[in-house]
C-alpha atoms as a PDB file:
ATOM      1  CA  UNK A   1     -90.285  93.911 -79.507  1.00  0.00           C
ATOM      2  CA  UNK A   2     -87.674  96.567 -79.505  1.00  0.00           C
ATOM      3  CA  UNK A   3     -86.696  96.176 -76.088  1.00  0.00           C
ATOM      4  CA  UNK A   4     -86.466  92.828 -76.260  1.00  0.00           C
ATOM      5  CA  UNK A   5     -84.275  93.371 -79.430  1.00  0.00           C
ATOM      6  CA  UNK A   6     -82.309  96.486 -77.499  1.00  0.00           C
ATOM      7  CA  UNK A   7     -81.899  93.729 -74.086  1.00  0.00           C
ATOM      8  CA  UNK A   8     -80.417  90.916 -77.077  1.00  0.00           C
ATOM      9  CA  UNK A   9     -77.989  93.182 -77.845  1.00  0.00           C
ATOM     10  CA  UNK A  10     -77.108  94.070 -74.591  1.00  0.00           C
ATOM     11  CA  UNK A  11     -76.427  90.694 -73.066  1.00  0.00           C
ATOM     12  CA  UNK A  12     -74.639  89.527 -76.046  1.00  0.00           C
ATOM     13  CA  UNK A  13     -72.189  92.845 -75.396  1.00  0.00           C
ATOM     14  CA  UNK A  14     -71.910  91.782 -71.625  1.00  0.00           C
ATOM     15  CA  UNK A  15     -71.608  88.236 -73.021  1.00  0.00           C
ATOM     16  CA  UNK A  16     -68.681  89.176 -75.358  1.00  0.00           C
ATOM     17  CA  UNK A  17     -67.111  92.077 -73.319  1.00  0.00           C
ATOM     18  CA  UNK A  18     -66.569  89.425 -70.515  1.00  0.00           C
ATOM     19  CA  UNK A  19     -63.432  87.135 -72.297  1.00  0.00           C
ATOM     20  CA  UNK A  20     -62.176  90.906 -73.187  1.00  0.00           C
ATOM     21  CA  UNK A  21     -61.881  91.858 -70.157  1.00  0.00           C
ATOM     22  CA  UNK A  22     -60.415  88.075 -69.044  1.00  0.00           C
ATOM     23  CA  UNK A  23     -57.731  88.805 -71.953  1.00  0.00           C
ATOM     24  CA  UNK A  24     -56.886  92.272 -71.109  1.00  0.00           C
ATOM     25  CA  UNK A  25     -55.911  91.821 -67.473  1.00  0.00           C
ATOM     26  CA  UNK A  26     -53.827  88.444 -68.481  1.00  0.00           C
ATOM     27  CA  UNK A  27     -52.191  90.967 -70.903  1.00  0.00           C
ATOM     28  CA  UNK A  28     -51.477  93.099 -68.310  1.00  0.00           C
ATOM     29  CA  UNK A  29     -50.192  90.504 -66.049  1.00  0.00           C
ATOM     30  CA  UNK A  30     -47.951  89.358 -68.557  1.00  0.00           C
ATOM     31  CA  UNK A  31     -46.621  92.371 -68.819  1.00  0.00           C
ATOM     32  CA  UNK A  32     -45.931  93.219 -65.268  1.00  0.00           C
ATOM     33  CA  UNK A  33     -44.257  89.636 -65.572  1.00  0.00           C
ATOM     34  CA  UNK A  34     -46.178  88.696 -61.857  1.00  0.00           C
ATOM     35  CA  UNK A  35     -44.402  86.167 -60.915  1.00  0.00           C
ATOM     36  CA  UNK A  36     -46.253  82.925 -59.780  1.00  0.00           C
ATOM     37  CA  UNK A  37     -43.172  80.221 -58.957  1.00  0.00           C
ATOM     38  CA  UNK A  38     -42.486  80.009 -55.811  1.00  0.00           C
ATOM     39  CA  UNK A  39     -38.423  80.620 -55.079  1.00  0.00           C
ATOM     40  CA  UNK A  40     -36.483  78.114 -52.564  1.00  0.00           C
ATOM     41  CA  UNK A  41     -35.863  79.100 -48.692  1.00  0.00           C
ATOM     42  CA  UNK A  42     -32.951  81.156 -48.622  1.00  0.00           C
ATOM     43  CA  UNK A  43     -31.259  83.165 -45.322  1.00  0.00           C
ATOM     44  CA  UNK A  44     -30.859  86.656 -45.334  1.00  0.00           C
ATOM     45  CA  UNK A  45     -29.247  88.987 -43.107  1.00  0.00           C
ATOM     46  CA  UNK A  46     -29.518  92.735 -42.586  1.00  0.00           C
ATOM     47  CA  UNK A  47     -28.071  95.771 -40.575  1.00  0.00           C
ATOM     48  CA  UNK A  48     -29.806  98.928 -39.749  1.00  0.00           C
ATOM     49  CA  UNK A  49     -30.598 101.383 -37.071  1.00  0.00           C
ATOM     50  CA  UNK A  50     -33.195 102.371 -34.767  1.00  0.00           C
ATOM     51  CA  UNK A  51     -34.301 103.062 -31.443  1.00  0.00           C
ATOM     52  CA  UNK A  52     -37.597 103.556 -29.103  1.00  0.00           C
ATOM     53  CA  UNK A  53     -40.415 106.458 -29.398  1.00  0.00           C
ATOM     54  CA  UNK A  54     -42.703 107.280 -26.779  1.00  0.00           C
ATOM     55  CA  UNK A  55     -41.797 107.976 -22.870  1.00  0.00           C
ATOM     56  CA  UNK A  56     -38.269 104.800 -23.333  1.00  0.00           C
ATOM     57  CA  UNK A  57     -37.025 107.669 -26.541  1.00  0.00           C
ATOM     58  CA  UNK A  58     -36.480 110.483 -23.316  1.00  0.00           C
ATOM     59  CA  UNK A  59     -33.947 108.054 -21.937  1.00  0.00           C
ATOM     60  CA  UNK A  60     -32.363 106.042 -24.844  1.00  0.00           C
ATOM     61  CA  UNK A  61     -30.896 106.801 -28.194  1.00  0.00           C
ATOM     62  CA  UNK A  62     -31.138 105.089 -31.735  1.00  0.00           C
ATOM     63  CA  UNK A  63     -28.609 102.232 -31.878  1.00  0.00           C
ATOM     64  CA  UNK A  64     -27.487 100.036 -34.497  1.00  0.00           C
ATOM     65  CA  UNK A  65     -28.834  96.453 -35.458  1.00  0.00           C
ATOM     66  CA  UNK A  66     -27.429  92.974 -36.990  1.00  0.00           C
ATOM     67  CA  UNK A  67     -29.958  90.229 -37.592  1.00  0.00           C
ATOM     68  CA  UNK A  68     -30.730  87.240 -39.643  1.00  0.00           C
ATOM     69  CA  UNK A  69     -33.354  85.189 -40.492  1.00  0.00           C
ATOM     70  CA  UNK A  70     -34.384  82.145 -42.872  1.00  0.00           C
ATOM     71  CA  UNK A  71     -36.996  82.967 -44.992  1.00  0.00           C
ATOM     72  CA  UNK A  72     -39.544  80.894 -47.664  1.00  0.00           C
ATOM     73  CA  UNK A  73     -42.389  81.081 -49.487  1.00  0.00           C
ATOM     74  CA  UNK A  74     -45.520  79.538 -48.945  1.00  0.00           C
ATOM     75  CA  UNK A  75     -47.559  80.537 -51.578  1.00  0.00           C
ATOM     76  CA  UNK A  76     -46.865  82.767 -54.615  1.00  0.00           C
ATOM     77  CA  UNK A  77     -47.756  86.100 -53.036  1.00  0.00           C
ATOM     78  CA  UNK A  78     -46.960  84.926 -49.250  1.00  0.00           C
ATOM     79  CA  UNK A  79     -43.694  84.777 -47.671  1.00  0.00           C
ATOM     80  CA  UNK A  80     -42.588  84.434 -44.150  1.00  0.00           C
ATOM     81  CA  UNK A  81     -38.990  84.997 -42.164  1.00  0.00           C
ATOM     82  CA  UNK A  82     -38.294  83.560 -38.816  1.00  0.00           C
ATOM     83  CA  UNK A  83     -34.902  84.451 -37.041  1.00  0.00           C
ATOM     84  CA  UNK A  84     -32.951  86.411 -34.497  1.00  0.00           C
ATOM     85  CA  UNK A  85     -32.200  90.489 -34.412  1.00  0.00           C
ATOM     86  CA  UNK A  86     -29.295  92.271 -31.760  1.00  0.00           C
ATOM     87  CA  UNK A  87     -29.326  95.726 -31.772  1.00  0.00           C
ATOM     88  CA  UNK A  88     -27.910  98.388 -28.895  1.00  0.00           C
ATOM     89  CA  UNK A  89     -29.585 101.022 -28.034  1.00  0.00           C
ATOM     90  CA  UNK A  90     -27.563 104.322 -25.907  1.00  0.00           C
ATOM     91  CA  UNK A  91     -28.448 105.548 -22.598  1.00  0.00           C
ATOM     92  CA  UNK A  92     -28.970 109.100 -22.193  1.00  0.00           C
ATOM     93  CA  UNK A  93     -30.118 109.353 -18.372  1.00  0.00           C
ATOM     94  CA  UNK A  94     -28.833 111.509 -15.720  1.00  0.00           C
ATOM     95  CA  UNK A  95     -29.069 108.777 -13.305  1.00  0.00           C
ATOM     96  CA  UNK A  96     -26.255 106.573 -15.126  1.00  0.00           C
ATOM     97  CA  UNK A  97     -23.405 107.405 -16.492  1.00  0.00           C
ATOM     98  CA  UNK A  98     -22.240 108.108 -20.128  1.00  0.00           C
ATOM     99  CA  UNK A  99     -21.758 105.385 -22.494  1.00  0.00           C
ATOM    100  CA  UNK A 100     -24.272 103.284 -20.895  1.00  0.00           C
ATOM    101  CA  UNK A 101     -26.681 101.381 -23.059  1.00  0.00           C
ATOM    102  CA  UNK A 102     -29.379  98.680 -23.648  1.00  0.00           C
ATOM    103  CA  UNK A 103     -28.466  95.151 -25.595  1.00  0.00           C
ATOM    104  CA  UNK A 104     -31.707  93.833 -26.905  1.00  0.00           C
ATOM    105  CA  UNK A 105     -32.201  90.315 -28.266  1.00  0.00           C
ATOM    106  CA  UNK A 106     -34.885  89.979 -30.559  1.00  0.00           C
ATOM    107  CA  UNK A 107     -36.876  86.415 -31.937  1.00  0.00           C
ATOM    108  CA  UNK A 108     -39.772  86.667 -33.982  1.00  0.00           C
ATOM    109  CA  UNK A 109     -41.662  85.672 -36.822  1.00  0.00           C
ATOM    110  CA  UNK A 110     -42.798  87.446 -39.708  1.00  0.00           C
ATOM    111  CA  UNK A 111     -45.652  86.990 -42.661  1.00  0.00           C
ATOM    112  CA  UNK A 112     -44.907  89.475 -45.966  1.00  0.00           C
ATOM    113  CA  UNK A 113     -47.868  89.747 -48.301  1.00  0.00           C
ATOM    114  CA  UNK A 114     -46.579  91.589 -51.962  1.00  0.00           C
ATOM    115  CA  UNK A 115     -46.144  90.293 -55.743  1.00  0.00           C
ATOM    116  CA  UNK A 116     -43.145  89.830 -57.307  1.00  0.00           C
ATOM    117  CA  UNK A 117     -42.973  92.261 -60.629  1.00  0.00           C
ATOM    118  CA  UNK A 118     -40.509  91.765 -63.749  1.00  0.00           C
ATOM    119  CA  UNK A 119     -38.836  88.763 -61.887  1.00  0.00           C
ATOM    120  CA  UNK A 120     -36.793  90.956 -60.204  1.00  0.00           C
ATOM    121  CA  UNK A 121     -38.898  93.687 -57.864  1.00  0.00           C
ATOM    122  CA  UNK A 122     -40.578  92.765 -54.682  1.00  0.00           C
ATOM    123  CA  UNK A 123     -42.854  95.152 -52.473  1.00  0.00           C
ATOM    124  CA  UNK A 124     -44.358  93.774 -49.565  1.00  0.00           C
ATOM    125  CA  UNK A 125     -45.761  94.672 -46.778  1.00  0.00           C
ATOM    126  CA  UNK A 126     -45.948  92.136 -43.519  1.00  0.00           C
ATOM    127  CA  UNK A 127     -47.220  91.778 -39.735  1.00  0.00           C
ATOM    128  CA  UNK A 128     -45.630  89.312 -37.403  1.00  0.00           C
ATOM    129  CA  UNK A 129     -44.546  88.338 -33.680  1.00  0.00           C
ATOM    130  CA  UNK A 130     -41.695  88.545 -31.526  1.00  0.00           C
ATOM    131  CA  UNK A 131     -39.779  88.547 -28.037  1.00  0.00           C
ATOM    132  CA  UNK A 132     -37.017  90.324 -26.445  1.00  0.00           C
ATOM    133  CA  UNK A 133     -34.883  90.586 -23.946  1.00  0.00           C
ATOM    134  CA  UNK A 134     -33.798  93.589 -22.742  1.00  0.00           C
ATOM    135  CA  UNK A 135     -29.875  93.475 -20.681  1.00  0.00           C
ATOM    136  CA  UNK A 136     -28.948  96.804 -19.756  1.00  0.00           C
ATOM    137  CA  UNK A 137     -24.752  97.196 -19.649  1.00  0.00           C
ATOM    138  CA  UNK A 138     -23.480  97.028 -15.937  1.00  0.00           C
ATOM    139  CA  UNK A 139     -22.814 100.259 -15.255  1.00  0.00           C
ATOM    140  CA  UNK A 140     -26.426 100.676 -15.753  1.00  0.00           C
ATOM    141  CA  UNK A 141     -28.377  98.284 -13.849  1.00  0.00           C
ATOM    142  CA  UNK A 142     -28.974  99.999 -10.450  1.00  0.00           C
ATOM    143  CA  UNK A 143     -31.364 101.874 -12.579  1.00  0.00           C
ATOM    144  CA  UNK A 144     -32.860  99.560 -15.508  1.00  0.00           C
ATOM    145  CA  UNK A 145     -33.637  96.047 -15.538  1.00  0.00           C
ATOM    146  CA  UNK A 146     -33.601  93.485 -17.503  1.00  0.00           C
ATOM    147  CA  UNK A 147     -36.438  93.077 -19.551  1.00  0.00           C
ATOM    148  CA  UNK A 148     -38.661  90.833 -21.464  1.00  0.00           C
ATOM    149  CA  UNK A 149     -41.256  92.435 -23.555  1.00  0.00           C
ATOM    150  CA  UNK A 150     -43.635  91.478 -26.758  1.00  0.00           C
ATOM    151  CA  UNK A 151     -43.196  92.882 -29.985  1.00  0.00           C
ATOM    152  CA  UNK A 152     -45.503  92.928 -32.696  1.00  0.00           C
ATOM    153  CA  UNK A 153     -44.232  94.198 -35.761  1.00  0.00           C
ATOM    154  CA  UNK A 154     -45.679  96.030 -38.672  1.00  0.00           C
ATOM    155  CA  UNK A 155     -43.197  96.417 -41.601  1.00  0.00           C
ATOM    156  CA  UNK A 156     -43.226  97.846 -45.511  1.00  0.00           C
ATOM    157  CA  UNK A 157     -40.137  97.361 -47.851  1.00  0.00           C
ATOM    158  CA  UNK A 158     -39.044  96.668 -51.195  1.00  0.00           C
ATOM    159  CA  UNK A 159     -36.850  93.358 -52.392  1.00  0.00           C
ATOM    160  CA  UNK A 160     -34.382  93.125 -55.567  1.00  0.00           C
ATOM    161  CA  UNK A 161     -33.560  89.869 -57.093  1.00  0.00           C
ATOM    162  CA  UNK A 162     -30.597  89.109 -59.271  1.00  0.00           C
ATOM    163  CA  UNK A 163     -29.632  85.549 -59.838  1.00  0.00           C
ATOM    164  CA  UNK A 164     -30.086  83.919 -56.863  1.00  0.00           C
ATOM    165  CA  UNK A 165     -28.920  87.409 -54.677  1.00  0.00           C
ATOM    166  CA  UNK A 166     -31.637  89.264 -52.956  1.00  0.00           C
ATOM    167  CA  UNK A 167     -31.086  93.199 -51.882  1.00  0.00           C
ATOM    168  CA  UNK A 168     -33.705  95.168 -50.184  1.00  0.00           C
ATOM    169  CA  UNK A 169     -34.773  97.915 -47.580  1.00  0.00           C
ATOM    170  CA  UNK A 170     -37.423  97.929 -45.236  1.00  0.00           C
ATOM    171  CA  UNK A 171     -38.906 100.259 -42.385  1.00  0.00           C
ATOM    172  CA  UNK A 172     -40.748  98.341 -39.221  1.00  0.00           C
ATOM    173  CA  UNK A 173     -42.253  99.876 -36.897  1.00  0.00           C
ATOM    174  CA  UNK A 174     -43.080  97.562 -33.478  1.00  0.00           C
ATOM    175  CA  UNK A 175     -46.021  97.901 -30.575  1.00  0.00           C
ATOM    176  CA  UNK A 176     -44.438  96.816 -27.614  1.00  0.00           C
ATOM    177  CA  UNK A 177     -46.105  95.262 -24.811  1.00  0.00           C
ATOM    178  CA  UNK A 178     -44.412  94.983 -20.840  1.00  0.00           C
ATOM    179  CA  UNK A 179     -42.286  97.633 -20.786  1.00  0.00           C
ATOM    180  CA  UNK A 180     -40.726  97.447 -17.049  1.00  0.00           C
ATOM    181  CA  UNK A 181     -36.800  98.339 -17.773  1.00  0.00           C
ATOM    182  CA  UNK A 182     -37.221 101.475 -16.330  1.00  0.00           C
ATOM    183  CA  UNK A 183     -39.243 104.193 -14.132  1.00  0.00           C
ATOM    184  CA  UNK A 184     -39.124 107.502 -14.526  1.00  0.00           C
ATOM    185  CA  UNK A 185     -38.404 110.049 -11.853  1.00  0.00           C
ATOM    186  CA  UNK A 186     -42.085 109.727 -10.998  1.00  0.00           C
ATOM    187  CA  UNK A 187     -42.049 106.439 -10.136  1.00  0.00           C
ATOM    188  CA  UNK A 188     -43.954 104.827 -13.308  1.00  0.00           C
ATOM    189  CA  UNK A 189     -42.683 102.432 -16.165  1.00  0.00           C
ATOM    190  CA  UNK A 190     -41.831 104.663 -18.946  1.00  0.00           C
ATOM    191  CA  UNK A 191     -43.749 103.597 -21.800  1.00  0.00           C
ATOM    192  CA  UNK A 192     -43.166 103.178 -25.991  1.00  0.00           C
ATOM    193  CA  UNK A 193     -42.357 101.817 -29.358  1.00  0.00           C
ATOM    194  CA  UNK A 194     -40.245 100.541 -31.430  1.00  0.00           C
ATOM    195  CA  UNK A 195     -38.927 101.825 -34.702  1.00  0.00           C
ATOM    196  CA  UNK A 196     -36.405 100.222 -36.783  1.00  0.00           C
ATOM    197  CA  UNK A 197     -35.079 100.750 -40.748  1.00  0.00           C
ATOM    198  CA  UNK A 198     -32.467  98.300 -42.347  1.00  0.00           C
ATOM    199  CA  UNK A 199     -31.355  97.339 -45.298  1.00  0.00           C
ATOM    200  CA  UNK A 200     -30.722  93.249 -46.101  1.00  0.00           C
ATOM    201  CA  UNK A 201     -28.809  90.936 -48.164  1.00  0.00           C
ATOM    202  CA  UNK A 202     -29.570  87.370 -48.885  1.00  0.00           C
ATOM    203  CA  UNK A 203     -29.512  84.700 -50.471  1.00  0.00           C
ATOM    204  CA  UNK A 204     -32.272  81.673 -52.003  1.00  0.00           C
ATOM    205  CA  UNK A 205     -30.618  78.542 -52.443  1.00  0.00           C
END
């Protein structure tokens, strides 16, 4: 009789703890302000610096990078941004001579995944796909080719809202696949990454 009278009890607490809990984490929603509306398509654009890792850093330098891209919402915690990224990227090979470099043309596509806190802050964190071309400057080319390679992207930043005026940095860091531009002394494509940071500027209309 007692443990049936000691179970009772129990469920009822589970019973009544339940909505409590329900409450509490709407609370604290509410308080983060999460925001669930989904903001209109806007076009951003952003400027930055970066340059390859791997084998491709021995023979190139960090270079600086303009893109922009449309970007929307899909659902209230998914975004994506489609567009277009140039950046140049030094030479620093004894086989060419100075002020050489690399023009890469970048398209690709990319999903962010991150709430939107206090109507205002935006962390995210996305994965995506790309292509570029890779035209080495002329004074270059008896030694590197042009290129096309994948990209696929892996990137972590933080957006700012105010008004209708978005402000953000972000770090992304890129496997790349088909690497042929160049061989090394040895005879075999010199390998790598990709490793951008930028800061951006847009706007949602």
């Amino acid at each position: 009789m007692r443990h049936s009278f000691v179970g009772g009890v129990a469920a009822a607490a589970v019973c009544l703890a339940g909505p409590a809990f329900a409450i509490e984490a709407q609370q604290v929603g509410e308080r983060l302000n999460i925001g669930e509306q989904q903001p209109v398509p806007g076009l951003n654009v952003s400027l930055g610096v970066g340059g390859f890792t791997g084998d491709l850093a021995e023979t190139t330098q960090a270079g600086p990078l303009l893109g922009i891209d449309a970007t929307a919402e899909i659902l209230p915690l998914v975004g994506i941004e489609a567009g277009y990224e140039g950046q140049r990227l030094g030479i620093d090979d004894d086989r060419v001579g100075s002020d050489e470099g690399i023009w890469r043309h970048n398209v690709g596509l990319l999903a962010k995944v991150g709430p939107t806190l206090n109507e205002k802050w935006k962390p995210f964190v996305g994965v995506g796909a790309g292509l570029s071309y890779l035209n080495p400057s002329d004074g270059a080319d008896g030694v590197y080719d042009n290129d096309f390679q994948t990209e696929l992207p892996l990137a972590a930043g933080l957006d700012y809202r105010f008004g209708n005026i978005f402000a953000g940095a972000r770090a992304t860091f890129s496997a790349l696949g088909g690497e042929e531009i160049v061989e090394s002394s040895g005879g075999n494509d010199e390998k790598g990454s990709l490793f951008n940071a930028n800061i951006t500027v847009g706007g949602r209309f």
